[in-house]
N, C-alpha and C. Protein backbone atom coordinates (compact mmCIF):
# COMPACT_ATOMS: atom_id res chain seq x y z
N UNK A 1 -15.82 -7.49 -15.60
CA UNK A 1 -15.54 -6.20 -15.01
C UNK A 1 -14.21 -5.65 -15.52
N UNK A 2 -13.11 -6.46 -15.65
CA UNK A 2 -12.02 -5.87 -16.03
C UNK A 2 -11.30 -7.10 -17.09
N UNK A 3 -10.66 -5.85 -18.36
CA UNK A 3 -11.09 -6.47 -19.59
C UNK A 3 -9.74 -7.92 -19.56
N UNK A 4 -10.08 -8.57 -20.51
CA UNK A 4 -9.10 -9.65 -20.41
C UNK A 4 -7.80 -9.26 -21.29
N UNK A 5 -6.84 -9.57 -20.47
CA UNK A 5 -5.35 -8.99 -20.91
C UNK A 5 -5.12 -10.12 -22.35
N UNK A 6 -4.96 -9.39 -23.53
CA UNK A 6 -5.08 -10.42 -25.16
C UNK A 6 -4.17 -10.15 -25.90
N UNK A 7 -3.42 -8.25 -25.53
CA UNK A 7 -2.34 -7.98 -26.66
C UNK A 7 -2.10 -7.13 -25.90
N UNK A 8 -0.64 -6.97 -26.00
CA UNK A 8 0.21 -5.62 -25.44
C UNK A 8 -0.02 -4.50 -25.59
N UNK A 9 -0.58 -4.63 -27.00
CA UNK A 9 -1.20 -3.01 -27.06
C UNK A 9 -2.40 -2.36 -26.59
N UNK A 10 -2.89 -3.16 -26.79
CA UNK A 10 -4.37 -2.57 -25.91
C UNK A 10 -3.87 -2.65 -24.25
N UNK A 11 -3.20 -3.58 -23.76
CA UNK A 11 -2.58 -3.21 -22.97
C UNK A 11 -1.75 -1.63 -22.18
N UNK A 12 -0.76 -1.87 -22.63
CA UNK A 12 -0.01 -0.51 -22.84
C UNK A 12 -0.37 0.99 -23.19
N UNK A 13 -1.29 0.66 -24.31
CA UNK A 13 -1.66 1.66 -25.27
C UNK A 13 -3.52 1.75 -25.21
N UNK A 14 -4.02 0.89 -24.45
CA UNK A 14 -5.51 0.99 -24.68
C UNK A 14 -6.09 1.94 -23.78
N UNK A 15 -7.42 1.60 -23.14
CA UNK A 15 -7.99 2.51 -22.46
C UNK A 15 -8.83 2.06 -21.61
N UNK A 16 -8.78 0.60 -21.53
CA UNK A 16 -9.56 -0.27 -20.73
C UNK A 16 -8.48 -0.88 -19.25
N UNK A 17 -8.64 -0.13 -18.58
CA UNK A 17 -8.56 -2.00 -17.49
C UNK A 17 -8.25 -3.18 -16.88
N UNK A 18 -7.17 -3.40 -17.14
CA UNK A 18 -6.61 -5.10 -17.90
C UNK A 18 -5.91 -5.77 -16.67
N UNK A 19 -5.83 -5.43 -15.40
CA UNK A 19 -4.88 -5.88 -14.46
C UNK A 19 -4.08 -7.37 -14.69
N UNK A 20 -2.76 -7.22 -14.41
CA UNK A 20 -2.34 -8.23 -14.32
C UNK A 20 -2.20 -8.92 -12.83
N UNK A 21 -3.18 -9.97 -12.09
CA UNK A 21 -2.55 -10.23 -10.84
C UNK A 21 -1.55 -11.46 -10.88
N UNK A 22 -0.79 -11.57 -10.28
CA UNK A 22 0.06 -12.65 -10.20
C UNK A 22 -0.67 -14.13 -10.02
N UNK A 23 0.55 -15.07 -9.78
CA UNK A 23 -0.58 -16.12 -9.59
C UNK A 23 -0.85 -17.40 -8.34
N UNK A 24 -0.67 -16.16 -7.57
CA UNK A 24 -1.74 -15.99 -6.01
C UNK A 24 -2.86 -15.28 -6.51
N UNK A 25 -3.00 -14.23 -7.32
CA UNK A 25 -4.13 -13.71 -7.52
C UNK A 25 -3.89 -12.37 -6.95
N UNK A 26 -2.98 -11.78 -6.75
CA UNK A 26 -2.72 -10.77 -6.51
C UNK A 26 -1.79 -9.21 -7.17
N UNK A 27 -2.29 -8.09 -6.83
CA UNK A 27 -0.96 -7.48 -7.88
C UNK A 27 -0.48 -6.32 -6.41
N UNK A 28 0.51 -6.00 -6.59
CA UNK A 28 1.16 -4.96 -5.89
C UNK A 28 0.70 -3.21 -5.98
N UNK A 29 0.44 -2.72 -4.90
CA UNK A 29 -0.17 -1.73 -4.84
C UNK A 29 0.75 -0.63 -3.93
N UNK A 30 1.46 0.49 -4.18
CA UNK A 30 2.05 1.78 -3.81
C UNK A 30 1.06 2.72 -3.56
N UNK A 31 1.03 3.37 -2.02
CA UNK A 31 0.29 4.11 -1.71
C UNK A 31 0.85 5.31 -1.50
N UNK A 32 0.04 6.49 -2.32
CA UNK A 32 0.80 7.99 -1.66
C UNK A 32 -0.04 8.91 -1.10
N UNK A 33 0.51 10.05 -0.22
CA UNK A 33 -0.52 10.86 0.11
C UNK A 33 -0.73 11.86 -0.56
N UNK A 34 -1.70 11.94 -0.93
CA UNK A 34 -2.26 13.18 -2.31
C UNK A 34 -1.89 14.69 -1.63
N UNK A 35 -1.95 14.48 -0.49
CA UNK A 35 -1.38 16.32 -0.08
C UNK A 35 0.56 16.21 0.20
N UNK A 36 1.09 15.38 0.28
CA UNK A 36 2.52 15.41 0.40
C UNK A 36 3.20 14.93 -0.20
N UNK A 37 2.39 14.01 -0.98
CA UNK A 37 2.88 12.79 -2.48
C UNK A 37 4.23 12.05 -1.30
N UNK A 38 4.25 11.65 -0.45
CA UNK A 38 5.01 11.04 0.77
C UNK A 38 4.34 9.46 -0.08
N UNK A 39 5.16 8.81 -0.65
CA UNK A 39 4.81 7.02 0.05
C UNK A 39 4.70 6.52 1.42
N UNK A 40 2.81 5.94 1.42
CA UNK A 40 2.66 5.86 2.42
C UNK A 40 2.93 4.82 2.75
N UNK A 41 2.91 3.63 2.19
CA UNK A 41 2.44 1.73 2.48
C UNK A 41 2.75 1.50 0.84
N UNK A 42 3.20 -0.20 0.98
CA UNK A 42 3.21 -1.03 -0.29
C UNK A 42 2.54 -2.18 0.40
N UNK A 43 1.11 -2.58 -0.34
CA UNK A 43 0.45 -3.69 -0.33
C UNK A 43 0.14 -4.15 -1.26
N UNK A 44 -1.14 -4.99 -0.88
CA UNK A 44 -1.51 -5.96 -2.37
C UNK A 44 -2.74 -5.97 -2.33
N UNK A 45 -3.37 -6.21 -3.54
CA UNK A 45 -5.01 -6.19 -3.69
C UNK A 45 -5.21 -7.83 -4.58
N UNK A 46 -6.44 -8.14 -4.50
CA UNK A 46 -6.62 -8.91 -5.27
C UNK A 46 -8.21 -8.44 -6.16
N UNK A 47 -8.89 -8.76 -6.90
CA UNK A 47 -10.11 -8.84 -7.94
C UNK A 47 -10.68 -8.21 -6.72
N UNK A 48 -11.42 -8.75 -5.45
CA UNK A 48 -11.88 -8.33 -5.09
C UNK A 48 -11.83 -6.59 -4.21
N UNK A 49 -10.47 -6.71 -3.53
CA UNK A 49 -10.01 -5.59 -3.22
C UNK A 49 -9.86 -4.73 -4.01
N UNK A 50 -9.39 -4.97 -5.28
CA UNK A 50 -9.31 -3.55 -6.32
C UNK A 50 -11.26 -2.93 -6.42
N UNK A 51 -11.59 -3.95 -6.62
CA UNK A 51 -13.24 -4.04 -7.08
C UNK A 51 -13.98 -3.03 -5.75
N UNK A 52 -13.88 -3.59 -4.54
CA UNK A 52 -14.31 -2.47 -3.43
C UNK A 52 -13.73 -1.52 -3.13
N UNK A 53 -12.43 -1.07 -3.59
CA UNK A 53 -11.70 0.11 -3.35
C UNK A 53 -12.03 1.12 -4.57
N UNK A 54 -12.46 0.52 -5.94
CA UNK A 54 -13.02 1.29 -6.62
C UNK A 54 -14.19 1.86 -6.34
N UNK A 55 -15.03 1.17 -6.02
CA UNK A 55 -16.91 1.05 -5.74
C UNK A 55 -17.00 2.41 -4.43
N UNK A 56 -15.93 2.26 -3.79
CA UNK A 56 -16.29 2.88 -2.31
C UNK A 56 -15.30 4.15 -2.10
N UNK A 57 -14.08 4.06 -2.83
CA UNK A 57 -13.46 5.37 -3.06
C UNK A 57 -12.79 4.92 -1.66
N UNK A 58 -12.52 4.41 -0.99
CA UNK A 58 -11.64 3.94 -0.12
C UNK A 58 -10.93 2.52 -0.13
N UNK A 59 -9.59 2.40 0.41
CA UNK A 59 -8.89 1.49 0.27
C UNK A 59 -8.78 0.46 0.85
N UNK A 60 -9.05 -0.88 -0.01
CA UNK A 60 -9.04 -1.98 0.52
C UNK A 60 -7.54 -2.68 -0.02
N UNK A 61 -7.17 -3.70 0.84
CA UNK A 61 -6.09 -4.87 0.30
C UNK A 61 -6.35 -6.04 0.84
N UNK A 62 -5.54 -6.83 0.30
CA UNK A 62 -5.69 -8.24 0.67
C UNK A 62 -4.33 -8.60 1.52
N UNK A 63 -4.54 -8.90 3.17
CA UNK A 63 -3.34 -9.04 4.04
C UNK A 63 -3.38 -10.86 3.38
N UNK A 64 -2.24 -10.93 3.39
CA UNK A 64 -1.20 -12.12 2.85
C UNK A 64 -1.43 -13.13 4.19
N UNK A 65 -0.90 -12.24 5.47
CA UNK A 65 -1.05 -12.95 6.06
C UNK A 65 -2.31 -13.85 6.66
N UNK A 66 -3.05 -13.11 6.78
CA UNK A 66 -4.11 -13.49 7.27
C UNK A 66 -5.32 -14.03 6.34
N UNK A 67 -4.58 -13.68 4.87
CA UNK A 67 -5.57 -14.23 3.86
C UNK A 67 -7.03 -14.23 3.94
N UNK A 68 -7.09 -12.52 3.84
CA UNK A 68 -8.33 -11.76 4.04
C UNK A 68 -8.60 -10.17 3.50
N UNK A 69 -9.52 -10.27 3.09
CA UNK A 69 -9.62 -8.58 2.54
C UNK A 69 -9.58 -7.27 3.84
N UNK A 70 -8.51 -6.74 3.64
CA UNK A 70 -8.93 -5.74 4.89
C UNK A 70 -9.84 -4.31 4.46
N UNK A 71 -10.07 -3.66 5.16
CA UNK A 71 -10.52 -2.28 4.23
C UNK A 71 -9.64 -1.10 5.68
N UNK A 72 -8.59 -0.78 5.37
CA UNK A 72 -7.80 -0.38 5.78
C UNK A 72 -8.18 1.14 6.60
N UNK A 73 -7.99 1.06 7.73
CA UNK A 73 -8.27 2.25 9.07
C UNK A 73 -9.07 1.59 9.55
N UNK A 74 -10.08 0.50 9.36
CA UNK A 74 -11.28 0.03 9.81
C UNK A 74 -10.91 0.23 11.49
N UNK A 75 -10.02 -0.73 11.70
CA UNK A 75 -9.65 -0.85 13.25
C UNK A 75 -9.10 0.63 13.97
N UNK A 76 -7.75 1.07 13.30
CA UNK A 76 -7.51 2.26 13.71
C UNK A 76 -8.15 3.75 13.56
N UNK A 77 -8.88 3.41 12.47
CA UNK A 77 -10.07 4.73 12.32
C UNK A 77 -9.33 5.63 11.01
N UNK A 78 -8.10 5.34 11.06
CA UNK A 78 -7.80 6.21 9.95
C UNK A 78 -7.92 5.89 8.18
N UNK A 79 -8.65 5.92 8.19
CA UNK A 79 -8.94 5.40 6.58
C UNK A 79 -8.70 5.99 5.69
N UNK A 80 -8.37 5.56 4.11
CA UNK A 80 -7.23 6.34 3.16
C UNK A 80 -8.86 6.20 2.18
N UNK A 81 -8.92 7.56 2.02
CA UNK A 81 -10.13 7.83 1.08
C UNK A 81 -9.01 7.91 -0.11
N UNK A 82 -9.37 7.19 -1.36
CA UNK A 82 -8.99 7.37 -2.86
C UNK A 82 -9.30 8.64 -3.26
N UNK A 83 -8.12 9.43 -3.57
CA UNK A 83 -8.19 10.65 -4.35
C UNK A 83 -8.27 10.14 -6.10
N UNK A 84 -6.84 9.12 -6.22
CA UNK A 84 -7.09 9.16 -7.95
C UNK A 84 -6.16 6.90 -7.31
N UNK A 85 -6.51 6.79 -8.86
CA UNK A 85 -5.86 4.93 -8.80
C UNK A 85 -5.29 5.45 -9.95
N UNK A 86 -3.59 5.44 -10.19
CA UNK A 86 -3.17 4.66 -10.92
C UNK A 86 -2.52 3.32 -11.34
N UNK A 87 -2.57 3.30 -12.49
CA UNK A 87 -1.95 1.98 -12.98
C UNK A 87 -0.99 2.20 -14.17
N UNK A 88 0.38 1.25 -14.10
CA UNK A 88 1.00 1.10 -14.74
C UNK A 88 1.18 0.93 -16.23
N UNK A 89 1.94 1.26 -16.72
CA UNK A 89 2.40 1.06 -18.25
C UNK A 89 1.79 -0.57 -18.65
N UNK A 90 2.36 -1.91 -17.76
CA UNK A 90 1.70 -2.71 -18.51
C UNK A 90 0.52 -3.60 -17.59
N UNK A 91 0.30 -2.34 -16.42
CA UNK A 91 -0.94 -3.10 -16.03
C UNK A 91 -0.76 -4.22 -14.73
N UNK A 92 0.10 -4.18 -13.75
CA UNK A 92 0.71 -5.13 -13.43
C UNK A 92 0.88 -4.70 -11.91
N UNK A 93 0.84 -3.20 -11.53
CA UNK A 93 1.28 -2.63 -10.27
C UNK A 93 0.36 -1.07 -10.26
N UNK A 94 -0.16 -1.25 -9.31
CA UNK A 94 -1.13 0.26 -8.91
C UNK A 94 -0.87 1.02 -7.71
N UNK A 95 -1.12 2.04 -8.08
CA UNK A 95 -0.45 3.46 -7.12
C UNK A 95 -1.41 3.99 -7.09
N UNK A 96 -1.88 4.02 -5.62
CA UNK A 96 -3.24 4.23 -4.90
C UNK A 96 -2.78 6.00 -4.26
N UNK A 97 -3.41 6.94 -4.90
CA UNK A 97 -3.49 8.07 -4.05
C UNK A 97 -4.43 8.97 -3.15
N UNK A 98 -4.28 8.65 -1.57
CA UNK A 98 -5.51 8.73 -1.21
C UNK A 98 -4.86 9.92 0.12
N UNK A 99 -6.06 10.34 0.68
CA UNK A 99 -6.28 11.47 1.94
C UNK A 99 -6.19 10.50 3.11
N UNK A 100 -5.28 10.82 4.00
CA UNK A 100 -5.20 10.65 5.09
C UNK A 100 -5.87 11.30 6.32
N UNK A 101 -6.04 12.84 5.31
CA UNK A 101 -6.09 13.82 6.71
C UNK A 101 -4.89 13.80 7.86
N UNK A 102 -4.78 14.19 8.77
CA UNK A 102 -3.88 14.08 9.85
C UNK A 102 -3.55 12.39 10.40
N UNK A 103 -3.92 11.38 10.02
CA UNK A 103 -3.50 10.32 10.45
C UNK A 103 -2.81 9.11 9.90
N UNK A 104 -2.55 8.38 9.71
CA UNK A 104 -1.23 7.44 9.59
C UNK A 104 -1.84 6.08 8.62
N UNK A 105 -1.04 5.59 8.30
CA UNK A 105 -0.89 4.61 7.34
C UNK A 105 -0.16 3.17 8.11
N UNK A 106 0.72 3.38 9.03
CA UNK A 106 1.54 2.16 9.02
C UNK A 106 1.31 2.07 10.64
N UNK A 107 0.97 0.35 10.42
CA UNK A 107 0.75 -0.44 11.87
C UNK A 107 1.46 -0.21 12.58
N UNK A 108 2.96 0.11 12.58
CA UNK A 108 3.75 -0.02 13.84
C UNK A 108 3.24 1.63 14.31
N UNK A 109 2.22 2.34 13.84
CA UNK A 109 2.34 3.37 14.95
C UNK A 109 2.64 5.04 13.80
N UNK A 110 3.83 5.20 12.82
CA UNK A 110 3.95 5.92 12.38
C UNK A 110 3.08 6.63 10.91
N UNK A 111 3.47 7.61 10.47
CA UNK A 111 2.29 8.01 9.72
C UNK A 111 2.59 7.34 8.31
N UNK A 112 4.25 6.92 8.09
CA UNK A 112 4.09 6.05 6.72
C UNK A 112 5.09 5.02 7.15
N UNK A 113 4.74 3.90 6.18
CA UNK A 113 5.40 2.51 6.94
C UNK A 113 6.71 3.18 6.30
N UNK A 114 6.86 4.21 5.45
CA UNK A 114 8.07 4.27 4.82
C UNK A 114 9.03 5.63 5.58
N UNK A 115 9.23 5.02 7.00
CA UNK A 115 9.69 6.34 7.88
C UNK A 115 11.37 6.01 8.34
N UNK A 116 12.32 5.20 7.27
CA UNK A 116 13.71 5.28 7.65
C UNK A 116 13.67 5.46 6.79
N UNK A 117 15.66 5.78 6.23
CA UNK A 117 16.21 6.14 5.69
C UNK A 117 17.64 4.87 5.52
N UNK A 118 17.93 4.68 4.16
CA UNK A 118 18.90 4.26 4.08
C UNK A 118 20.24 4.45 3.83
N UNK A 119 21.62 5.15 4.06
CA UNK A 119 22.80 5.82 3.61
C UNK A 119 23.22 5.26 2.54
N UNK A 120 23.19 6.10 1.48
CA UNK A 120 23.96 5.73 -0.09
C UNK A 120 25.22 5.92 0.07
N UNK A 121 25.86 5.38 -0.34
CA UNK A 121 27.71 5.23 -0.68
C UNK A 121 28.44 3.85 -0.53
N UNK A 122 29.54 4.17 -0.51
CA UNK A 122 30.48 2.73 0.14
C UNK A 122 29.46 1.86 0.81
N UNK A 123 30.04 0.32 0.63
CA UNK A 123 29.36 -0.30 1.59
C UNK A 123 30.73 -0.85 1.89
N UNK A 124 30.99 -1.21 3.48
CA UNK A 124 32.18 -1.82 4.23
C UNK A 124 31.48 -3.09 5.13
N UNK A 125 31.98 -3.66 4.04
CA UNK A 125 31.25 -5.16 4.18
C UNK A 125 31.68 -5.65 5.89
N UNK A 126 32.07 -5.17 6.11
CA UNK A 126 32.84 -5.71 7.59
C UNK A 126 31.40 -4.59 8.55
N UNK A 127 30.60 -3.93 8.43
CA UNK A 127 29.82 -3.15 9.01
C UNK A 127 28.66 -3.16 8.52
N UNK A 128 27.64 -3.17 9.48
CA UNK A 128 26.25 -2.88 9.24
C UNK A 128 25.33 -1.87 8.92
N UNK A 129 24.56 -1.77 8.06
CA UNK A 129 24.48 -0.78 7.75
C UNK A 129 23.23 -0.35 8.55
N UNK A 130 23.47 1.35 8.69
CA UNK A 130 22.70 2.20 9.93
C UNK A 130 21.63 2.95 9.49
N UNK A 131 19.82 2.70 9.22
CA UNK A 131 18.98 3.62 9.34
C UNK A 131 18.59 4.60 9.73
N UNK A 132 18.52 5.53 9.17
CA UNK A 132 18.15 6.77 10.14
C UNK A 132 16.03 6.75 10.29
N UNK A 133 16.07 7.33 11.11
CA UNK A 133 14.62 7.62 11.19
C UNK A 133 14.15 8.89 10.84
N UNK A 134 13.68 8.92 9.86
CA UNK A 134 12.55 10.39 9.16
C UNK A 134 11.71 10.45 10.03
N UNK A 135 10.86 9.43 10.29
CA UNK A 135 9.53 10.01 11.45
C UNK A 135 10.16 10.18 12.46
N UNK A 136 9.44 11.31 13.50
CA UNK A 136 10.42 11.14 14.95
C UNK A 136 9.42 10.90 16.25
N UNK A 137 8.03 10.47 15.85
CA UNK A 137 6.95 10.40 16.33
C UNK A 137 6.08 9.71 15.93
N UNK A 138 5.42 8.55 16.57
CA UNK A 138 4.32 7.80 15.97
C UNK A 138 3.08 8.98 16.37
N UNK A 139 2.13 8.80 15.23
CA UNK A 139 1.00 9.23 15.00
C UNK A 139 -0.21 8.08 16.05
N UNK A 140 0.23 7.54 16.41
CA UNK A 140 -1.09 6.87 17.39
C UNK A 140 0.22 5.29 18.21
N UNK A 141 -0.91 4.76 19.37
CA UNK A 141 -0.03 3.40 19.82
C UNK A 141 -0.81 2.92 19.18
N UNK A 142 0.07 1.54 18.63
CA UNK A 142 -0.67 0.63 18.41
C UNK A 142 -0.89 -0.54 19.02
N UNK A 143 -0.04 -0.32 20.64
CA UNK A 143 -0.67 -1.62 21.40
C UNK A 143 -2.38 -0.99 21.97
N UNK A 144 -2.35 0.34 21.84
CA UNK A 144 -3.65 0.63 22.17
C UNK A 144 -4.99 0.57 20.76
N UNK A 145 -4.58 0.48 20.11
CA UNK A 145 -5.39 1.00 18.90
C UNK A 145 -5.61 -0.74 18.54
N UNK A 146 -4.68 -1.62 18.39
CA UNK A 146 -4.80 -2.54 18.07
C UNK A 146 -5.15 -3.65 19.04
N UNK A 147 -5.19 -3.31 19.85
CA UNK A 147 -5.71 -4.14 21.81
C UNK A 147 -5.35 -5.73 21.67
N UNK A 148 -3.98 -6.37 21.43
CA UNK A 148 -3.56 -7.07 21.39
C UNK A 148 -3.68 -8.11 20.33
N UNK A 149 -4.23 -7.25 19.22
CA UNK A 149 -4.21 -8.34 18.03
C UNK A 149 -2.70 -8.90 17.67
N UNK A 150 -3.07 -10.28 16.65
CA UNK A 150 -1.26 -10.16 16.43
C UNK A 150 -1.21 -9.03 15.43
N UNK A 151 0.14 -9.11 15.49
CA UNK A 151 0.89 -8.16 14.46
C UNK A 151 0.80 -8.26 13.16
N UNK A 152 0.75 -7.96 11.72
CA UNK A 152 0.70 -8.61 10.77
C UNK A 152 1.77 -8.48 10.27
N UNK A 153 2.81 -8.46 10.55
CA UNK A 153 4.23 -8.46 10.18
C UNK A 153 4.75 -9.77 10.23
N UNK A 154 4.83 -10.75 8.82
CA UNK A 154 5.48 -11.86 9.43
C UNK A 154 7.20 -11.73 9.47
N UNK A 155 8.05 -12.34 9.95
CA UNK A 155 9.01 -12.52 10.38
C UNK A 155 9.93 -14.02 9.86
């Protein structure tokens, strides 16, 4: 299904295919939203997840933790239909751009897991440094949506 990685150039420069997954078997995946180009989520896919997220035009990954294919909104309903997949220069990391419609991407509740902010400048090592929050509203609960599953956030 996807061609075997043999030379850089066909790599880089070809027109086929070639994923590189790591060796868990996995490659890293950047999600955006095709109407706000907002980063929504950074996950991971493996052979199979890339393979049903192509086939079905919606997004699957492989949770780490739970060492399982998810197909993502299943539980919360909001599912990221694939607008376009790209892939990288050498094949190695994919940037999934998909429709949300009005609903959210990230478990804790908000519409992208990517909803702080970090302050650029000085750092005063004697102080911690302070996030701000971009979202100012979760888009759904997720002790309700998720009805006491664990969390998949490991710690």
């Amino acid at each position: 299904m996807f061609k075997k990685r043999e030379n850089v150039v066909e790599i880089e420069e070809g027109n086929l295919l070639s994923p590189k997954f790591d060796n868990d078997g996995l490659i890293p995946v950047i999600t955006m939203c095709h109407n706000t180009k907002d980063v929504l989520m950074h996950g991971y896919m493996n052979v199979e997840a890339l393979k049903k997220t192509i086939e079905t035009k919606e997004a699957h990954y492989f949770s780490r933790s739970r060492n399982e294919i998810w197909h993502k909104g299943k539980t919360s309903g909001f599912i990221q239909k694939v607008i376009e997949i790209r892939v990288d220069d050498d094949q190695d990391s994919i940037c999934l751009i998909v429709d949300i419609g009005n609903g959210a991407s990230c478990h804790v509740g908000y519409r992208s897991c990517f909803y702080r902010s970090v302050p650029l400048g000085p750092i005063d090592n004697g102080r911690k440094i302070e996030i701000k929050f971009l979202e100012k509203e979760k888009k759904f609960d997720p002790e309700k949506v998720y009805k006491g599953q664990p969390n998949p956030t490991k710690i």
